[in-house]
N, C-alpha and C. Protein backbone atom coordinates (compact mmCIF):
# COMPACT_ATOMS: atom_id res chain seq x y z
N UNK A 1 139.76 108.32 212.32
CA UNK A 1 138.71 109.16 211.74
C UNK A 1 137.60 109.44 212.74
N UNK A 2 137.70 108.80 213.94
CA UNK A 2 136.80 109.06 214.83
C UNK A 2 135.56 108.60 215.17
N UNK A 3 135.48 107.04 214.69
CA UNK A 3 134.61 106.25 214.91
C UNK A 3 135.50 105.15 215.10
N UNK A 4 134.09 104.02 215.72
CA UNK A 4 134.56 102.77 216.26
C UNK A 4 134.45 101.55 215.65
N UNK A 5 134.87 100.08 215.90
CA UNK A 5 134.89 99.52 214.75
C UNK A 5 133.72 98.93 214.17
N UNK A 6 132.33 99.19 215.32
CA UNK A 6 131.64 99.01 215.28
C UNK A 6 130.39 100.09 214.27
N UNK A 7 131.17 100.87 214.15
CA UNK A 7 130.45 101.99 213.36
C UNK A 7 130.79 101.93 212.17
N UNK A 8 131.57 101.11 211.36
CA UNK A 8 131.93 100.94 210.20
C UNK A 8 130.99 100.79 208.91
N UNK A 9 129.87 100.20 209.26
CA UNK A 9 128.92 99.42 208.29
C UNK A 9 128.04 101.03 208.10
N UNK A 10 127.26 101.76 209.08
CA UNK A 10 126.73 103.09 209.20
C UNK A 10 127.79 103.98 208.61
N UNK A 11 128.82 104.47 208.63
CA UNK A 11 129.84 105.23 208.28
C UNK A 11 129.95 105.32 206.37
N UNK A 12 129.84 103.90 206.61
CA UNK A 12 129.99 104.26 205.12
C UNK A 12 128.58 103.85 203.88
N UNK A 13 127.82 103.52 204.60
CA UNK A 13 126.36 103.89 204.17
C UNK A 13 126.21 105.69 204.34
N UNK A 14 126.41 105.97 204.91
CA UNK A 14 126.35 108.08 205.66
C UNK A 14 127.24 108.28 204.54
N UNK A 15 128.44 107.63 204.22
CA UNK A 15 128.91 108.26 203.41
C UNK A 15 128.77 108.23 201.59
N UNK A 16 128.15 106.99 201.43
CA UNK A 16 127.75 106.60 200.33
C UNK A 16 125.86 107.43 199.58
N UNK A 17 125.62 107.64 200.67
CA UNK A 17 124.24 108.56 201.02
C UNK A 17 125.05 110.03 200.29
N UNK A 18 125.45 110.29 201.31
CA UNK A 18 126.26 111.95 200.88
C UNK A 18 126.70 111.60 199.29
N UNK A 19 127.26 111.00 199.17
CA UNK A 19 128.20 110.97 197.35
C UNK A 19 127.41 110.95 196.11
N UNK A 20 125.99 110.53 197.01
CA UNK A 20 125.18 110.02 195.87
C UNK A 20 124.47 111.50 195.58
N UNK A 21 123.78 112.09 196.94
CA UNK A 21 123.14 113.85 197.05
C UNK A 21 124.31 114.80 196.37
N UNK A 22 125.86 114.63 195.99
CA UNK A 22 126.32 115.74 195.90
C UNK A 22 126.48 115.45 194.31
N UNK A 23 125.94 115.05 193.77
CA UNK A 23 126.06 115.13 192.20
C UNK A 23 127.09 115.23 191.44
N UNK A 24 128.16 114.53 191.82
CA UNK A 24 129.49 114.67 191.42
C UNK A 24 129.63 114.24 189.92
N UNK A 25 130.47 114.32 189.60
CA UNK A 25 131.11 113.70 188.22
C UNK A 25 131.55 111.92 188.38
N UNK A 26 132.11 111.37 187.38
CA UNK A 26 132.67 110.07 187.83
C UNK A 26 133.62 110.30 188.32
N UNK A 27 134.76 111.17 188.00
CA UNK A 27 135.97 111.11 188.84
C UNK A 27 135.70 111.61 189.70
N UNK A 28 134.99 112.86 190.12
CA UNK A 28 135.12 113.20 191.58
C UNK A 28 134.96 112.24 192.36
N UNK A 29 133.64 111.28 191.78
CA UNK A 29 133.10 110.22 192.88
C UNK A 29 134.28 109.02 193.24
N UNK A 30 134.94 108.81 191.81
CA UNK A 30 136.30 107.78 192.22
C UNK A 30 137.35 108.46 193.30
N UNK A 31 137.65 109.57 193.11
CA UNK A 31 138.44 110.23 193.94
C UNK A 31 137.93 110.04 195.50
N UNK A 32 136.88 110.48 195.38
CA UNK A 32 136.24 110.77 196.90
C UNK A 32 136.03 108.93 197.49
N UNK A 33 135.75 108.30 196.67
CA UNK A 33 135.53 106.82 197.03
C UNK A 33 136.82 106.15 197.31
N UNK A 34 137.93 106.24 196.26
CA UNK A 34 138.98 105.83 196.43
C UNK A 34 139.57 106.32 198.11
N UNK A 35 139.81 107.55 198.43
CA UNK A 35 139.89 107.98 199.80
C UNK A 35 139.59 107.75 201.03
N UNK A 36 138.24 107.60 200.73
CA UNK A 36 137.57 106.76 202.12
C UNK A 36 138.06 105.07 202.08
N UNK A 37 138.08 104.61 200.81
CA UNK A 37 138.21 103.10 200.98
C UNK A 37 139.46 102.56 201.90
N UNK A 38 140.42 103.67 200.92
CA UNK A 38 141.44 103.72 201.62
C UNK A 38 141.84 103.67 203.37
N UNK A 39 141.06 104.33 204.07
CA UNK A 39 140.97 104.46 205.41
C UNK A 39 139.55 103.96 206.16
N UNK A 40 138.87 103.60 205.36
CA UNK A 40 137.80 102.52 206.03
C UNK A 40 137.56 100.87 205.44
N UNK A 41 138.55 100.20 205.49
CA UNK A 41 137.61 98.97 205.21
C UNK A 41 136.85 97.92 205.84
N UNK A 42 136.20 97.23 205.10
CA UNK A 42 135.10 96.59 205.98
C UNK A 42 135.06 95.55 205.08
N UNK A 43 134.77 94.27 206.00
CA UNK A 43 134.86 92.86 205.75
C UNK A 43 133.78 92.19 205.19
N UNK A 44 133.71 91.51 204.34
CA UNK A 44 132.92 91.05 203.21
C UNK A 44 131.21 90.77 204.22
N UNK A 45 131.68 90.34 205.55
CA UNK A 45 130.20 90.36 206.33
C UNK A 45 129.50 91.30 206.48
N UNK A 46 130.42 92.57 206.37
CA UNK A 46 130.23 93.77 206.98
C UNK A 46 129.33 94.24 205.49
N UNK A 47 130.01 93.80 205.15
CA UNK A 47 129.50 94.21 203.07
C UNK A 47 127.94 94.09 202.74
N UNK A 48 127.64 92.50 203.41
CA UNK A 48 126.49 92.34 203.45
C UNK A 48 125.64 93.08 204.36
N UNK A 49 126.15 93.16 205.51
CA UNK A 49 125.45 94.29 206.48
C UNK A 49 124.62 95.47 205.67
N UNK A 50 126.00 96.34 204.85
CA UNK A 50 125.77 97.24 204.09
C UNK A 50 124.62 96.96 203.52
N UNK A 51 124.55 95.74 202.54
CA UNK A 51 123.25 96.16 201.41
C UNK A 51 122.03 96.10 202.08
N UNK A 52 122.23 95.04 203.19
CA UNK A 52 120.79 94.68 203.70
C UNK A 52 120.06 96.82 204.50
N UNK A 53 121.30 96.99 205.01
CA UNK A 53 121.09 98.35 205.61
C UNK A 53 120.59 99.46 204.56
N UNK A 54 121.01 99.70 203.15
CA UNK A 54 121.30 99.96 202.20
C UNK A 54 119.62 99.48 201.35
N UNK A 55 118.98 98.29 201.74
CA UNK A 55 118.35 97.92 201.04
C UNK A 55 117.08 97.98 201.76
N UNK A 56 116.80 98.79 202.97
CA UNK A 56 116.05 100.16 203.92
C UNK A 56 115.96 101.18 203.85
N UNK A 57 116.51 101.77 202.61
CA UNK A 57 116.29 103.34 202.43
C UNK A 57 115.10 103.51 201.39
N UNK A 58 115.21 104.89 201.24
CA UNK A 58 114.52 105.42 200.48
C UNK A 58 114.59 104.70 198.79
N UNK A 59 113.68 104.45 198.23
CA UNK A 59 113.55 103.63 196.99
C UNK A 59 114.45 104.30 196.05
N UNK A 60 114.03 105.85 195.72
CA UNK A 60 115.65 106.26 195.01
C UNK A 60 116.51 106.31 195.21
N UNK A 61 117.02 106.92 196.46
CA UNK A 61 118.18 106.67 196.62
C UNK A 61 118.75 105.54 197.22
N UNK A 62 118.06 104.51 197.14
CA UNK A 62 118.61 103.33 197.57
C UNK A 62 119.01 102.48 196.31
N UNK A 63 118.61 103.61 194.90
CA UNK A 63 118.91 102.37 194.13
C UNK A 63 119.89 102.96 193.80
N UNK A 64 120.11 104.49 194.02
CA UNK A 64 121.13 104.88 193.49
C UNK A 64 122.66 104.61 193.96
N UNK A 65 122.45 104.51 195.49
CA UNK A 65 123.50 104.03 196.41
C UNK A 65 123.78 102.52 195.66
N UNK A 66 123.00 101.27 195.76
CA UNK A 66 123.00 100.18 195.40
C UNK A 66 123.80 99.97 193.99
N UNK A 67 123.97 101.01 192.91
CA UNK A 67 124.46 101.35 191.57
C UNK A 67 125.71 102.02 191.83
N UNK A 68 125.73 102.55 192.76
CA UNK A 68 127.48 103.26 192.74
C UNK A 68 128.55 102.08 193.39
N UNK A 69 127.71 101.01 194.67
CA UNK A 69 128.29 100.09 195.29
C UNK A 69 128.85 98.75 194.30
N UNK A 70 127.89 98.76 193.04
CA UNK A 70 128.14 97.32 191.99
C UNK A 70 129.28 98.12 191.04
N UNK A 71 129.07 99.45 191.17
CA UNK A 71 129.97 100.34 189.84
C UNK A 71 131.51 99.80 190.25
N UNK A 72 131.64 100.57 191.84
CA UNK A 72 132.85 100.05 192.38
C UNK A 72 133.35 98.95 192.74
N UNK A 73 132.38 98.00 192.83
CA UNK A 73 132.83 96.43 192.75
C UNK A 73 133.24 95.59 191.66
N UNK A 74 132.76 96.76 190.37
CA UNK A 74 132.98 95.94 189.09
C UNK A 74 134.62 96.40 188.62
N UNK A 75 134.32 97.87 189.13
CA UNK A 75 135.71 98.37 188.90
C UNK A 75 136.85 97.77 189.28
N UNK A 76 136.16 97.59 191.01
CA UNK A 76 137.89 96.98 191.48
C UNK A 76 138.31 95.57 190.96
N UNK A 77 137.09 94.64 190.53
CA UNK A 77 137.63 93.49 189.80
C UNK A 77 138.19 93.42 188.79
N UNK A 78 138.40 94.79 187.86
CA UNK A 78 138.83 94.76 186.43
C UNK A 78 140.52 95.22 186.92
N UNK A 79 140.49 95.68 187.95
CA UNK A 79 141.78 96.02 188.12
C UNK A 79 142.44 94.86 189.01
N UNK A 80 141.66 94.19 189.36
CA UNK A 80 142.64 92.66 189.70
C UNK A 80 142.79 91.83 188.65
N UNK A 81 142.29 91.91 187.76
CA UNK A 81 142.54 91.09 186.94
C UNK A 81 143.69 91.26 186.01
C-alpha cells in the first residue's frame, strides 16, 4: 500500500480521521474498515500507540475517532465468541 512498517500507527489514525469526516452510514464504515483491516494490521503495542496518538487530537473528533475504535473492538469480540 505504500508505506512502511513504521508508518502503520499514523496510517491508520489518517485513516480513521477520514471515516469519521466522511459521514458514512454503519455499513459503509464496516465495509471501508473491514478493508483496510484487512491489509493493515497492527500489534496490540501499536494499538496503544494509536489511542495515546488518537488521544492528541482535536476534542471532537477525537472522541469520535475513539467511539468508532471501541465500536470495532466490541464488534470483533462478538464475532469470536
Amino acid at each position: 500500500m505504500g508505506y512502511t512498517e513504521s508508518e502503520r500507527v499514523e496510517l491508520k489514525k489518517q485513516f480513521l480521521r477520514m471515516l469519521v469526516r466522511m459521514e458514512l452510514d454503519e455499513a459503509k464504515q464496516r465495509l471501508l474498515f473491514g478493508f483496510f483491516e484487512t491489509y493493515v494490521k497492527i500489534s496490540d503495542e501499536e494499538e496503544q500507540q494509536l489511542r495515546r496518538k488518537v488521544s492528541g487530537m482535536e476534542t471532537k473528533e477525537k472522541e469520535q475517532v475513539l467511539e468508532l475504535i471501541i465500536a470495532y473492538e466490541q464488534k470483533g469480540g462478538e464475532r469470536k465468541e
